[in-house]
PDB file of N, CA and C in Angstrom:
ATOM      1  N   UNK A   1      -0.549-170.030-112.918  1.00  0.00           N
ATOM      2  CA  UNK A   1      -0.557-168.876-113.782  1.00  0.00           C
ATOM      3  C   UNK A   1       0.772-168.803-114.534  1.00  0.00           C
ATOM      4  N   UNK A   2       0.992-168.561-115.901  1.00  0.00           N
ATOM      5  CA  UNK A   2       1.865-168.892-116.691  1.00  0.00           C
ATOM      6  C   UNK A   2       2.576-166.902-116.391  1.00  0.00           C
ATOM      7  N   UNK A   3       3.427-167.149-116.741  1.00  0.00           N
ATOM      8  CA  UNK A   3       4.630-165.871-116.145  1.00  0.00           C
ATOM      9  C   UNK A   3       4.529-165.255-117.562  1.00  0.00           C
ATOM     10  N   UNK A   4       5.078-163.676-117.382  1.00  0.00           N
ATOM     11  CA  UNK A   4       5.019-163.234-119.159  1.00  0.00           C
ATOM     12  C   UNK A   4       6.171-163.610-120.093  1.00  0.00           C
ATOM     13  N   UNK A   5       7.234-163.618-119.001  1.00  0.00           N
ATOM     14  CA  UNK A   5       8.654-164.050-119.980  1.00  0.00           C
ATOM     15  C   UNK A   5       8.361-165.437-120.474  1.00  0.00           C
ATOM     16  N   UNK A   6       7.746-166.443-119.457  1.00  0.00           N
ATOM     17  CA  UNK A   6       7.452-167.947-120.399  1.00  0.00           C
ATOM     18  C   UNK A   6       6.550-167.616-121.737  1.00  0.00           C
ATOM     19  N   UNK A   7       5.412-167.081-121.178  1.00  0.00           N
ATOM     20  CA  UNK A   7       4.254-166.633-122.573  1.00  0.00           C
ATOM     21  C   UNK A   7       5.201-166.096-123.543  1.00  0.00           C
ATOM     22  N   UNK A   8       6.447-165.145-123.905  1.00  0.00           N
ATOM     23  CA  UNK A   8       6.722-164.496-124.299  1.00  0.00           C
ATOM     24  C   UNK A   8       7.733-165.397-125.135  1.00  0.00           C
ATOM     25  N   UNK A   9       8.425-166.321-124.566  1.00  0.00           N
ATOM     26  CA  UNK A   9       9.161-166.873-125.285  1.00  0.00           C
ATOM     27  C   UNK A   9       8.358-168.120-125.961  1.00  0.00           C
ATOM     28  N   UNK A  10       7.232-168.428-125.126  1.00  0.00           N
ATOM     29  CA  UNK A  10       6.525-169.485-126.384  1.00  0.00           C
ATOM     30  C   UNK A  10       5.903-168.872-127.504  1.00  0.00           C
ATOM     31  N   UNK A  11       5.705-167.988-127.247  1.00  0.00           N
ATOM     32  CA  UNK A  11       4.983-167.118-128.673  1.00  0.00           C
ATOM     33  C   UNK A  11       6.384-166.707-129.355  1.00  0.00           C
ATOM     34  N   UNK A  12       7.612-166.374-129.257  1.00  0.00           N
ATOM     35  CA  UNK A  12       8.358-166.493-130.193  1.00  0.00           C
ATOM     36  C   UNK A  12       8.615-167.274-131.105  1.00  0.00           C
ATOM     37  N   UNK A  13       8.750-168.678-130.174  1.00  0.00           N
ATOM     38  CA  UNK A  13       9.162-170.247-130.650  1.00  0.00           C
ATOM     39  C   UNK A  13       7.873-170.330-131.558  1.00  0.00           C
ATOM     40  N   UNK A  14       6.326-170.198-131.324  1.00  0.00           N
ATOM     41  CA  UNK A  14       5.448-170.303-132.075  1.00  0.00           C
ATOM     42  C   UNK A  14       5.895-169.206-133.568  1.00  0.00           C
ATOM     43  N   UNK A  15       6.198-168.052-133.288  1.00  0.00           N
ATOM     44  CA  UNK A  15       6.329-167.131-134.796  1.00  0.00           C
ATOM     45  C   UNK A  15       7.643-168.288-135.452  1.00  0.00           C
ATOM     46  N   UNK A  16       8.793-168.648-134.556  1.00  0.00           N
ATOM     47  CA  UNK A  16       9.421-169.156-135.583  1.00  0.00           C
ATOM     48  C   UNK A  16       8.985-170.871-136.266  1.00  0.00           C
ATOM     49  N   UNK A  17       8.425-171.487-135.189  1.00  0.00           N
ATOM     50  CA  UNK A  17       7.840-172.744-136.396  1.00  0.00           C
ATOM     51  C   UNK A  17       7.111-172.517-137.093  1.00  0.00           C
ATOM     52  N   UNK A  18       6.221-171.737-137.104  1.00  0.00           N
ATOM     53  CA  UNK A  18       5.325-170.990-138.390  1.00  0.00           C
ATOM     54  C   UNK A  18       5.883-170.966-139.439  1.00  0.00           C
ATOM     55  N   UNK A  19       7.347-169.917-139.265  1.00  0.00           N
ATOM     56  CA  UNK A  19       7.921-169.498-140.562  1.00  0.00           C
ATOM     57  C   UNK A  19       8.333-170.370-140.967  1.00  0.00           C
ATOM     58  N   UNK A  20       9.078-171.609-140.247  1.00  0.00           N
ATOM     59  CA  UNK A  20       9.520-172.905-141.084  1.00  0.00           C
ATOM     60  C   UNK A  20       8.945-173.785-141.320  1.00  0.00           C
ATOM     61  N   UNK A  21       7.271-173.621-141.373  1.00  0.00           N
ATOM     62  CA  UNK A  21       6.500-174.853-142.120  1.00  0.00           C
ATOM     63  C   UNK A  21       6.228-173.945-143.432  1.00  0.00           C
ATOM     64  N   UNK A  22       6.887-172.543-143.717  1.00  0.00           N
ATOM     65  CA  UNK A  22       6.461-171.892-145.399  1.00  0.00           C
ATOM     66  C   UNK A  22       7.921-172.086-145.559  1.00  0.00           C
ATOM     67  N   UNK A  23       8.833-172.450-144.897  1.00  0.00           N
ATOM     68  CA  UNK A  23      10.322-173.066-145.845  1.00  0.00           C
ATOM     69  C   UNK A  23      11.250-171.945-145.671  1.00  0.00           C
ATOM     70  N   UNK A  24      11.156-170.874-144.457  1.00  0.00           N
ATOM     71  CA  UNK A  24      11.708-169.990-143.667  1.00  0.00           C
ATOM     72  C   UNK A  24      12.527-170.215-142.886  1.00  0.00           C
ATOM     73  N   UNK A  25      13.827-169.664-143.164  1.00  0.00           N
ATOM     74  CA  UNK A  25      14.692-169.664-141.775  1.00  0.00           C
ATOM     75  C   UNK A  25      14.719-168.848-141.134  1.00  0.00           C
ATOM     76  N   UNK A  26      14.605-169.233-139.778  1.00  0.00           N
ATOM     77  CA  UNK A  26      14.406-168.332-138.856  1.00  0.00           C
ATOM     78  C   UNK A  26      14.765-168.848-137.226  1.00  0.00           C
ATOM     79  N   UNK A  27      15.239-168.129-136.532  1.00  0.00           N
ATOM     80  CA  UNK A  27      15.769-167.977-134.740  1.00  0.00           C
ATOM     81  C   UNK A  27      15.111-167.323-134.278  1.00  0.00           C
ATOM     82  N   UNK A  28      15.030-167.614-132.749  1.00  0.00           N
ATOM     83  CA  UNK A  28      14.594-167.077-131.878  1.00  0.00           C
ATOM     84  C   UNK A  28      16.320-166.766-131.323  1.00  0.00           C
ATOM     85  N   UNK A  29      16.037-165.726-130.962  1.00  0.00           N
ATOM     86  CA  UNK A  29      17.707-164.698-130.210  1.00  0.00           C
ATOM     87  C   UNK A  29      17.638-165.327-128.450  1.00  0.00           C
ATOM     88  N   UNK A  30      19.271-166.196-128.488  1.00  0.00           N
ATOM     89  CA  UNK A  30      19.092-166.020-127.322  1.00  0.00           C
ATOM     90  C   UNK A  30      19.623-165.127-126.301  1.00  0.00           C
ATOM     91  N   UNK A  31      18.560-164.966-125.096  1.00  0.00           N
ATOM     92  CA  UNK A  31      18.938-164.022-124.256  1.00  0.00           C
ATOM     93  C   UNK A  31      17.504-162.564-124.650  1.00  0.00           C
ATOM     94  N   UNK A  32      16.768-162.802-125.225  1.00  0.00           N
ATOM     95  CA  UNK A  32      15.761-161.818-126.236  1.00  0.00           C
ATOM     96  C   UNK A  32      15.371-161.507-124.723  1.00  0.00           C
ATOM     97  N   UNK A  33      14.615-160.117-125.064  1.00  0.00           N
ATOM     98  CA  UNK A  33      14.139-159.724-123.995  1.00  0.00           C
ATOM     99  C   UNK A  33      14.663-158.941-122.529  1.00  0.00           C
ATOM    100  N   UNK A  34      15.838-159.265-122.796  1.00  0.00           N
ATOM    101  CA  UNK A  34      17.177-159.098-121.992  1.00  0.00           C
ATOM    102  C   UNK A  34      17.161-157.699-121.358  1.00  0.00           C
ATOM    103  N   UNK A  35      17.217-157.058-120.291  1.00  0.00           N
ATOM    104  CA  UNK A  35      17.663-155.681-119.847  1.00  0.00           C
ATOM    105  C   UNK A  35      18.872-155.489-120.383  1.00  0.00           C
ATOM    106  N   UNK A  36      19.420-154.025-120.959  1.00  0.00           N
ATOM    107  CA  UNK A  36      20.973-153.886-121.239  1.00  0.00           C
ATOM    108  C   UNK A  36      21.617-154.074-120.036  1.00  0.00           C
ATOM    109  N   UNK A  37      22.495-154.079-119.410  1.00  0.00           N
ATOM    110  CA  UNK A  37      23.977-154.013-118.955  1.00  0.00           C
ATOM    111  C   UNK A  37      24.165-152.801-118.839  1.00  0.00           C
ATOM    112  N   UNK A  38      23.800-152.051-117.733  1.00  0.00           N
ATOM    113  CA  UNK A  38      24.524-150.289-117.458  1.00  0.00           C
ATOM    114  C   UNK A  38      24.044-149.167-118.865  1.00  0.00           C
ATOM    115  N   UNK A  39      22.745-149.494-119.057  1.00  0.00           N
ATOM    116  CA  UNK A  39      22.204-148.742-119.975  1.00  0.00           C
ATOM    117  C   UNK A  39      23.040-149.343-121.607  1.00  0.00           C
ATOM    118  N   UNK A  40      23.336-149.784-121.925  1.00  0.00           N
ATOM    119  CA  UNK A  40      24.428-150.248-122.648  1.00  0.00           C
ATOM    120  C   UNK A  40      23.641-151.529-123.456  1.00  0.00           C
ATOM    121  N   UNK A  41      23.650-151.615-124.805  1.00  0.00           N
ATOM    122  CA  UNK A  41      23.060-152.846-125.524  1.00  0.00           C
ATOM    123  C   UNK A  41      24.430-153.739-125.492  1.00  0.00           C
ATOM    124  N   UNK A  42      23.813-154.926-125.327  1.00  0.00           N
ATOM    125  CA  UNK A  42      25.182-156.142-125.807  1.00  0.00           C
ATOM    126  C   UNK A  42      25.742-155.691-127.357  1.00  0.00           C
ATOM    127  N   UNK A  43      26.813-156.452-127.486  1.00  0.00           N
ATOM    128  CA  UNK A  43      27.109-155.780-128.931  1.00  0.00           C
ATOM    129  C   UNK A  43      27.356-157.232-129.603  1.00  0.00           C
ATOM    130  N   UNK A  44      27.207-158.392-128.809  1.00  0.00           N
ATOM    131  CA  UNK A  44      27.793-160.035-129.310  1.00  0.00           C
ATOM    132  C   UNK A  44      25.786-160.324-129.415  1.00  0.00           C
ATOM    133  N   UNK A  45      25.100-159.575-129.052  1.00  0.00           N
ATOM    134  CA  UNK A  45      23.397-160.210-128.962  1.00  0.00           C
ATOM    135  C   UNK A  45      23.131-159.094-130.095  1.00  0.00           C
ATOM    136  N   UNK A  46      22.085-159.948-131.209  1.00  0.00           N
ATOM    137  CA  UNK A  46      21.366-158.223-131.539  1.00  0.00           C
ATOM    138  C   UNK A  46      19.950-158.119-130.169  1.00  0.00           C
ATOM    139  N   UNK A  47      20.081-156.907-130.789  1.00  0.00           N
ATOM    140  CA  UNK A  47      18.700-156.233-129.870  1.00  0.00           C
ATOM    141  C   UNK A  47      17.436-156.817-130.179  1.00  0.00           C
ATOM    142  N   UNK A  48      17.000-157.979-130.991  1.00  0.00           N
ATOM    143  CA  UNK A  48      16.047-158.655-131.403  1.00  0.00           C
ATOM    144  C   UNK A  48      15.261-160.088-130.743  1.00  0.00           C
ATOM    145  N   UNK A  49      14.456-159.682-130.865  1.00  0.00           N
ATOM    146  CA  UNK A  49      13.357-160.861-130.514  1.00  0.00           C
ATOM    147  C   UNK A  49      13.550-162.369-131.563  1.00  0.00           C
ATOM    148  N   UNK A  50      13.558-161.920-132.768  1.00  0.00           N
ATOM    149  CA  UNK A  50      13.665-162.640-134.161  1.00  0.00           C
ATOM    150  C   UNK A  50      14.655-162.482-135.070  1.00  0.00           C
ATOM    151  N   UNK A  51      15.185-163.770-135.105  1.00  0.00           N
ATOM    152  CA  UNK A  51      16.029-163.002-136.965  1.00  0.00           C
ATOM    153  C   UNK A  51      15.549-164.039-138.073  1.00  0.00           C
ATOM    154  N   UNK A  52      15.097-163.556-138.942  1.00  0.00           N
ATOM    155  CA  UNK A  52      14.663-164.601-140.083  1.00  0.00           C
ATOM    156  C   UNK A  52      15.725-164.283-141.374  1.00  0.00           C
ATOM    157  N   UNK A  53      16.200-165.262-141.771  1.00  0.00           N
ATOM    158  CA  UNK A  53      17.008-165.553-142.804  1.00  0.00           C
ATOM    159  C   UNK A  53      18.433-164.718-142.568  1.00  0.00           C
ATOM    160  N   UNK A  54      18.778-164.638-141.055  1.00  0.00           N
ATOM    161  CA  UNK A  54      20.265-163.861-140.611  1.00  0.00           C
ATOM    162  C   UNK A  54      19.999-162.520-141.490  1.00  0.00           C
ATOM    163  N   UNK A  55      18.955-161.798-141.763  1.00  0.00           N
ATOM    164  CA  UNK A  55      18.915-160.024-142.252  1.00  0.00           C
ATOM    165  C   UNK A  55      17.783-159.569-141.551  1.00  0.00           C
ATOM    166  N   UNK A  56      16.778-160.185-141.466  1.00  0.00           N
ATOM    167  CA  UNK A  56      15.608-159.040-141.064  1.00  0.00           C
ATOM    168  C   UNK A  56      15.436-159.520-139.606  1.00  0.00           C
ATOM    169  N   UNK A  57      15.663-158.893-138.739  1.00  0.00           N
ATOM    170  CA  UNK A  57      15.765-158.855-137.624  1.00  0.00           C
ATOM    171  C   UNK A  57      14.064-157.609-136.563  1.00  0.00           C
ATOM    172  N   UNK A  58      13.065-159.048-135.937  1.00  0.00           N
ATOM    173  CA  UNK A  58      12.009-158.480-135.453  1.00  0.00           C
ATOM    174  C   UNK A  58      11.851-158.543-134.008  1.00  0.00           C
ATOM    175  N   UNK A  59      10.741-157.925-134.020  1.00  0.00           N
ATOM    176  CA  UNK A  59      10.446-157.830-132.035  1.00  0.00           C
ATOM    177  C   UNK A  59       9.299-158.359-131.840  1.00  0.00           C
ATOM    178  N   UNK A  60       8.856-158.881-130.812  1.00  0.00           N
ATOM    179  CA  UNK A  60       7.178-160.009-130.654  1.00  0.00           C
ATOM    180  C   UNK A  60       6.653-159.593-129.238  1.00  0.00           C
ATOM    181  N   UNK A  61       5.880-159.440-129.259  1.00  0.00           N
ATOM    182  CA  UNK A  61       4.959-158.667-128.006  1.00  0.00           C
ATOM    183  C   UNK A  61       3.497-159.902-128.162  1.00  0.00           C
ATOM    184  N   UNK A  62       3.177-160.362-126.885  1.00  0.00           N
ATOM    185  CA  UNK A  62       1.850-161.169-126.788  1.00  0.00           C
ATOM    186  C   UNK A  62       1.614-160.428-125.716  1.00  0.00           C
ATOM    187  N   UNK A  63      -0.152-160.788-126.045  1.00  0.00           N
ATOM    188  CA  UNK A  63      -0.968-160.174-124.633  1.00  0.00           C
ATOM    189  C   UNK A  63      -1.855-160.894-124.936  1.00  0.00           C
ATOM    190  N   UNK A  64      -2.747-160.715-123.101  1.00  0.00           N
ATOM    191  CA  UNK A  64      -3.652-161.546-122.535  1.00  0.00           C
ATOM    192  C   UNK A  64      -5.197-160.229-123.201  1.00  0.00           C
ATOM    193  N   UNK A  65      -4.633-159.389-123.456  1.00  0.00           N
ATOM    194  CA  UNK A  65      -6.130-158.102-123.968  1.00  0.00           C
ATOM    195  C   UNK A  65      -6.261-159.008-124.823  1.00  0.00           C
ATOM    196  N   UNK A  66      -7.666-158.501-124.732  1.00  0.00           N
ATOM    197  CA  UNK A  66      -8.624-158.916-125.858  1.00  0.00           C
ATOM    198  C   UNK A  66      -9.089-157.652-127.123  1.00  0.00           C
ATOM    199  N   UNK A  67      -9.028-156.198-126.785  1.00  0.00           N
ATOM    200  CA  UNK A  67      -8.567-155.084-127.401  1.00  0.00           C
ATOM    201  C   UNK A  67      -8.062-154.816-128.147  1.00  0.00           C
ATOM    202  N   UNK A  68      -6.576-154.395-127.845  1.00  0.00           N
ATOM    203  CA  UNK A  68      -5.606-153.408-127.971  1.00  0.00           C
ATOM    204  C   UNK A  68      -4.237-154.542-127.636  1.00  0.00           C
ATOM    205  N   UNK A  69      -3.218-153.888-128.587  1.00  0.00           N
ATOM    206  CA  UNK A  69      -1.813-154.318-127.797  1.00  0.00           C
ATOM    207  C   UNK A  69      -1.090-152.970-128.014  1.00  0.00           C
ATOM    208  N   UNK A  70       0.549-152.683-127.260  1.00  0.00           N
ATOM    209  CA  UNK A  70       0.657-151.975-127.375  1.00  0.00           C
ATOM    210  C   UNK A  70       2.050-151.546-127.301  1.00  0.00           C
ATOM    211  N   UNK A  71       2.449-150.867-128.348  1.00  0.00           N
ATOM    212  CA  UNK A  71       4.243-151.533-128.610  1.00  0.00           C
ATOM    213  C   UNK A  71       4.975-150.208-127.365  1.00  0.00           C
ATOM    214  N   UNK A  72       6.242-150.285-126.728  1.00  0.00           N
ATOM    215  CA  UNK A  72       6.742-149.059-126.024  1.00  0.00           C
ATOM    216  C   UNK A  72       7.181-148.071-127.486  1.00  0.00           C
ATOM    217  N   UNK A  73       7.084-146.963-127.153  1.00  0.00           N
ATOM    218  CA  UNK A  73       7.881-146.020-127.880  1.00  0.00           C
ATOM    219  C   UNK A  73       9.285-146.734-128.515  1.00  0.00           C
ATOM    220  N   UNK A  74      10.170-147.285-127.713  1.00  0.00           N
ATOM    221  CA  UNK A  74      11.087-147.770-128.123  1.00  0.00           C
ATOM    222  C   UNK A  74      11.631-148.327-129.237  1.00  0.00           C
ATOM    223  N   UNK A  75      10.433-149.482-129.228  1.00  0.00           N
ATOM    224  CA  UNK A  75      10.257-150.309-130.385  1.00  0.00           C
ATOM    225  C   UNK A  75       9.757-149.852-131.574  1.00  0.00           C
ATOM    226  N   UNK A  76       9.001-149.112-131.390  1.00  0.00           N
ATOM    227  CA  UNK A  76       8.422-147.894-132.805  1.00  0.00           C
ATOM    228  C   UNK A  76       9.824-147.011-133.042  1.00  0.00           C
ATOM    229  N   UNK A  77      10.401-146.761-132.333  1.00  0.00           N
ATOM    230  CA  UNK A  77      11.427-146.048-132.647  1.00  0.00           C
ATOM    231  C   UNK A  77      12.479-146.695-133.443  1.00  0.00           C
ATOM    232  N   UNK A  78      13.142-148.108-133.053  1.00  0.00           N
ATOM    233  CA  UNK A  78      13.608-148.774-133.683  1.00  0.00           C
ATOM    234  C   UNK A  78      13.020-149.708-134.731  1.00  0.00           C
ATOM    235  N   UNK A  79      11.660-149.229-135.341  1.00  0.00           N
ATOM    236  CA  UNK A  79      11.265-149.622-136.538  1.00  0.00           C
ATOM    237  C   UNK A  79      11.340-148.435-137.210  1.00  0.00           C
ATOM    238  N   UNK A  80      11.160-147.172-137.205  1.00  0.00           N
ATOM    239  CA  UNK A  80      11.341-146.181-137.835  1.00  0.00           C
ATOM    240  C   UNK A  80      12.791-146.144-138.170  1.00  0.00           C
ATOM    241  N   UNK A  81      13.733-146.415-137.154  1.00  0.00           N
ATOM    242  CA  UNK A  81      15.157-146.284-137.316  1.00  0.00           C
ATOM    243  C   UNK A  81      15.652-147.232-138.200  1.00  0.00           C
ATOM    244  N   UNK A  82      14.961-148.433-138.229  1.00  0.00           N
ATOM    245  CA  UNK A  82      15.694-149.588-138.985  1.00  0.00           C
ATOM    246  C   UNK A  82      16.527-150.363-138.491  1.00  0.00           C
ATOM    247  N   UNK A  83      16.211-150.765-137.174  1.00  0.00           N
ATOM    248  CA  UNK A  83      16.841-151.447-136.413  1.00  0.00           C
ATOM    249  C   UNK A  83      16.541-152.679-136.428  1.00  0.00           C
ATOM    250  N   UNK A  84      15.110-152.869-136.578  1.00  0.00           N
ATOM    251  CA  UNK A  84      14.201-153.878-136.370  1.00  0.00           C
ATOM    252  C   UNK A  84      13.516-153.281-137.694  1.00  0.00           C
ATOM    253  N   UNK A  85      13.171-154.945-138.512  1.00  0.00           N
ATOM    254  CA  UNK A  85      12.415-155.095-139.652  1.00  0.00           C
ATOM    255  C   UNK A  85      10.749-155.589-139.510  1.00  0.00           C
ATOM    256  N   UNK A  86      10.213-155.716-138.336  1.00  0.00           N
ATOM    257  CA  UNK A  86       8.977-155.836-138.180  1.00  0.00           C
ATOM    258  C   UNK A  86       8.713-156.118-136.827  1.00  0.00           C
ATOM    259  N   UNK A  87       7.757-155.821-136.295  1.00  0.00           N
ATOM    260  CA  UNK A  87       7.390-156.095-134.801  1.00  0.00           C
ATOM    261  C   UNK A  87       5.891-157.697-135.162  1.00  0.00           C
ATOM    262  N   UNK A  88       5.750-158.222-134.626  1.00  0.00           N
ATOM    263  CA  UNK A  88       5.142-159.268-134.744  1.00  0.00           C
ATOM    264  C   UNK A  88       4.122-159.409-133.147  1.00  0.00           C
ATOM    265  N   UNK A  89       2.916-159.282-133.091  1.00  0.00           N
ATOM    266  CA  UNK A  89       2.408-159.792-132.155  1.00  0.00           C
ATOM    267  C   UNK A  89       1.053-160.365-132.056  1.00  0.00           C
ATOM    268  N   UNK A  90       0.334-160.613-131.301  1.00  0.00           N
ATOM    269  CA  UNK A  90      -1.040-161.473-130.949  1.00  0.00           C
ATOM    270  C   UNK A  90      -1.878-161.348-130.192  1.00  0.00           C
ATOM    271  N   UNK A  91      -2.863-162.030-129.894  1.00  0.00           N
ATOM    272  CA  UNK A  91      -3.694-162.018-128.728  1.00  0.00           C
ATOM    273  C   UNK A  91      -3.967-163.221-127.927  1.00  0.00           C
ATOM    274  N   UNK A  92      -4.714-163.375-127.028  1.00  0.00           N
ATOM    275  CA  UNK A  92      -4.694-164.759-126.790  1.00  0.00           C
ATOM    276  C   UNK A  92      -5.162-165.450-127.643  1.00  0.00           C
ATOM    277  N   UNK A  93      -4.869-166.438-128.263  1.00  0.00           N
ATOM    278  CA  UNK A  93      -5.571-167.771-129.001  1.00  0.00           C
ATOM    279  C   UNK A  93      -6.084-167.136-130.307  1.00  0.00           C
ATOM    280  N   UNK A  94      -4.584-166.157-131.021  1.00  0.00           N
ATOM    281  CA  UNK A  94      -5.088-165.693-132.340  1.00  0.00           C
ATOM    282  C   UNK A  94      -3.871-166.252-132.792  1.00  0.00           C
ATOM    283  N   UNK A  95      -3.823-165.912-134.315  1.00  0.00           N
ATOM    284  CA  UNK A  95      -2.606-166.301-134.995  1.00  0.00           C
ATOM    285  C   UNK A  95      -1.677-164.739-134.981  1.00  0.00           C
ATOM    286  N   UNK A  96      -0.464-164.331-135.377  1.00  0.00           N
ATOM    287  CA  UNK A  96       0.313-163.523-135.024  1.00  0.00           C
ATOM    288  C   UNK A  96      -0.535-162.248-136.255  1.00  0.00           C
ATOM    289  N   UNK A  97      -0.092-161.034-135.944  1.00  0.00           N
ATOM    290  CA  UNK A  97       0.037-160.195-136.939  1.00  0.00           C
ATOM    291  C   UNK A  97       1.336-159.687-136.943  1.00  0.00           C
ATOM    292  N   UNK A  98       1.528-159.297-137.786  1.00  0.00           N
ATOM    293  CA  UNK A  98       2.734-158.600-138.150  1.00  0.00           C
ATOM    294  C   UNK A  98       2.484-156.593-138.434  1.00  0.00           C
ATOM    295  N   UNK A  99       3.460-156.061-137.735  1.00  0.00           N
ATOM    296  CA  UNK A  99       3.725-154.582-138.109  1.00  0.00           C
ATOM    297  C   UNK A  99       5.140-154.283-139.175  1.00  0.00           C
ATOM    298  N   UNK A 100       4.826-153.819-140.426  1.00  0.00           N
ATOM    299  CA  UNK A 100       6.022-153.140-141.141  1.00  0.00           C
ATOM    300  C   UNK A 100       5.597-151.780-141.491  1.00  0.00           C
ATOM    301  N   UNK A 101       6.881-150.752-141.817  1.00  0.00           N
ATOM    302  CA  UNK A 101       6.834-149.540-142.280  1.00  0.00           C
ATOM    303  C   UNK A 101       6.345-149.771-143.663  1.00  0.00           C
ATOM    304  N   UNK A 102       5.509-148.223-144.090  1.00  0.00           N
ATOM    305  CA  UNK A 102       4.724-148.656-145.034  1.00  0.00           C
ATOM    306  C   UNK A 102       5.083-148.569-146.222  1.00  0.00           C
ATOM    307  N   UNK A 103       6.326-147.848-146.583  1.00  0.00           N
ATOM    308  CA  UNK A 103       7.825-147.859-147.395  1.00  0.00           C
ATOM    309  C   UNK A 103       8.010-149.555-147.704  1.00  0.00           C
ATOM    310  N   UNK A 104       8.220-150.336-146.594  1.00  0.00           N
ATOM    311  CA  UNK A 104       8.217-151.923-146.985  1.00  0.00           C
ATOM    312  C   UNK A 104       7.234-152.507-147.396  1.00  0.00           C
ATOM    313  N   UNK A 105       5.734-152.167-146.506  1.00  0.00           N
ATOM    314  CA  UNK A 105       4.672-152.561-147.200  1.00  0.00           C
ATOM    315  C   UNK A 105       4.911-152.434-149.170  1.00  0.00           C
ATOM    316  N   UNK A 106       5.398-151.086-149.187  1.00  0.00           N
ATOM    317  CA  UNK A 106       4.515-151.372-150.840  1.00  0.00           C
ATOM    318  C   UNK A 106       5.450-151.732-151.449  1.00  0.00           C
ATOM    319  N   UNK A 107       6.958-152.211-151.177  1.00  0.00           N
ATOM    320  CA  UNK A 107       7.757-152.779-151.678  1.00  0.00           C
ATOM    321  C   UNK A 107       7.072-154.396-151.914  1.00  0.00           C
ATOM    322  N   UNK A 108       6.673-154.946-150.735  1.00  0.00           N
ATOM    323  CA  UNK A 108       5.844-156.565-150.595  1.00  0.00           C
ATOM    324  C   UNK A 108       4.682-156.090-151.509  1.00  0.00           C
ATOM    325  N   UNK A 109       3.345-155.004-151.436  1.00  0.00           N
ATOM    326  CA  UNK A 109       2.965-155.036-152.886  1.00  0.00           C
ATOM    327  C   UNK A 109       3.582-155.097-154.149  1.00  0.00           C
ATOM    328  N   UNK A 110       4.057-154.458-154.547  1.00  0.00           N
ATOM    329  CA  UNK A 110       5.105-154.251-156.327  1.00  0.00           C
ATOM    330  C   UNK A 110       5.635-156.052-156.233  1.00  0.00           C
ATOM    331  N   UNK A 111       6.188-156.601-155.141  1.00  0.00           N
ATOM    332  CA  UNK A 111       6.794-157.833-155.599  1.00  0.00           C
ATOM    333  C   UNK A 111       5.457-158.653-155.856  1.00  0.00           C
ATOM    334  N   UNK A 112       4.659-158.637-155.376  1.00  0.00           N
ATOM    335  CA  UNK A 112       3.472-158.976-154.935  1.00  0.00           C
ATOM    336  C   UNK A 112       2.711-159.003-156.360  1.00  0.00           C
ATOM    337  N   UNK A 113       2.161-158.023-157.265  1.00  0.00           N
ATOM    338  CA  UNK A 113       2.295-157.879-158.422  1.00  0.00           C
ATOM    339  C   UNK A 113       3.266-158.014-159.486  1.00  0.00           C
ATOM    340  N   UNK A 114       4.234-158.169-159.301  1.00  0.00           N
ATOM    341  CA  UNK A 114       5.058-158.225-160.489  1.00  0.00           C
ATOM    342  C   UNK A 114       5.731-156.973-160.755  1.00  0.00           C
ATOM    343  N   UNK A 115       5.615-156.278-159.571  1.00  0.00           N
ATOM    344  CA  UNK A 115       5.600-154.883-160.574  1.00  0.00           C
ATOM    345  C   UNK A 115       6.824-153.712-159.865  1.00  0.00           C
ATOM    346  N   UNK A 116       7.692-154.433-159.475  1.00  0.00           N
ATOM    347  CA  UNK A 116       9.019-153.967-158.356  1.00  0.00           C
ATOM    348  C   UNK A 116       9.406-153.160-159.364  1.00  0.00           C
ATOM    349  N   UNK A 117       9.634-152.141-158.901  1.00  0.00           N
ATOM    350  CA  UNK A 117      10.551-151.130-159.860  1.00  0.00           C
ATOM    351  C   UNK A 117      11.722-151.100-158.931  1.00  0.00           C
ATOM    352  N   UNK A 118      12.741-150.340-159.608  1.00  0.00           N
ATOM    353  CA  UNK A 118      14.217-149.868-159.497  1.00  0.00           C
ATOM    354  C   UNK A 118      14.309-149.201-158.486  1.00  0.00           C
ATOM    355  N   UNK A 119      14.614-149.027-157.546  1.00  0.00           N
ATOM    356  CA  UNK A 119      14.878-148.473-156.625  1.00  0.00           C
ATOM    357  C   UNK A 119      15.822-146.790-156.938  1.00  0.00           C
ATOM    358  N   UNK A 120      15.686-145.669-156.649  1.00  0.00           N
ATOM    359  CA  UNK A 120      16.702-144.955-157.285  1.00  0.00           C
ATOM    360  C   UNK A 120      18.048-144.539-156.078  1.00  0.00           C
TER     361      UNK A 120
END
């Protein structure tokens, strides 16, 4: 029986060769997953699962459901906060989805169209 931290870090390594067969740079963080230290985040680690292109920094959750997945409060919190630029996860034997705020979503539409306006 495969352990969740192994599952967890091969499905990272899987989100990041993905991104570098579309010509993406991208890491897997080491140490991801990590308990803080006395309630305390490292300050030499980010708090991330992912960093693609050293700015957008994500979190990756796999599960064995066939359902539902299901992020902690935490992680919703630090996508609302802007801590984390997307949460990324799967199911068994699917390809990944991705979660962004929907503020970014329609930014990726407008570029998406042609049609990015100015930010004010």
């Amino acid at each position: 029986m495969v352990k969740c931290y192994a599952r967890g870090r091969r499905f990272e390594y899987h989100v990041v060769d993905k991104l570098a067969k579309h010509g993406i740079n991208s890491r897997r963080v080491a140490l991801s997953g990590r308990q803080p230290a006395f309630g305390q985040p490292a300050t030499d680690i980010p708090n991330a699962d992912i960093i693609v292109e050293e700015r957008f920094f994500g979190k990756a959750k796999t599960t064995k459901a066939k359902k539902y997945v299901s992020f902690p409060e935490k992680e919703i919190l630090e996508l609302n906060n802007n801590d984390v630029n997307f949460l990324v996860f799967n199911f068994t034997r699917t390809d990944p989805f991705v979660v962004i705020k929907f503020d970014d979503f329609i930014d990726l539409l407008r570029m998406w169209m042609g049609k990015e306006e100015k930010k004010d």
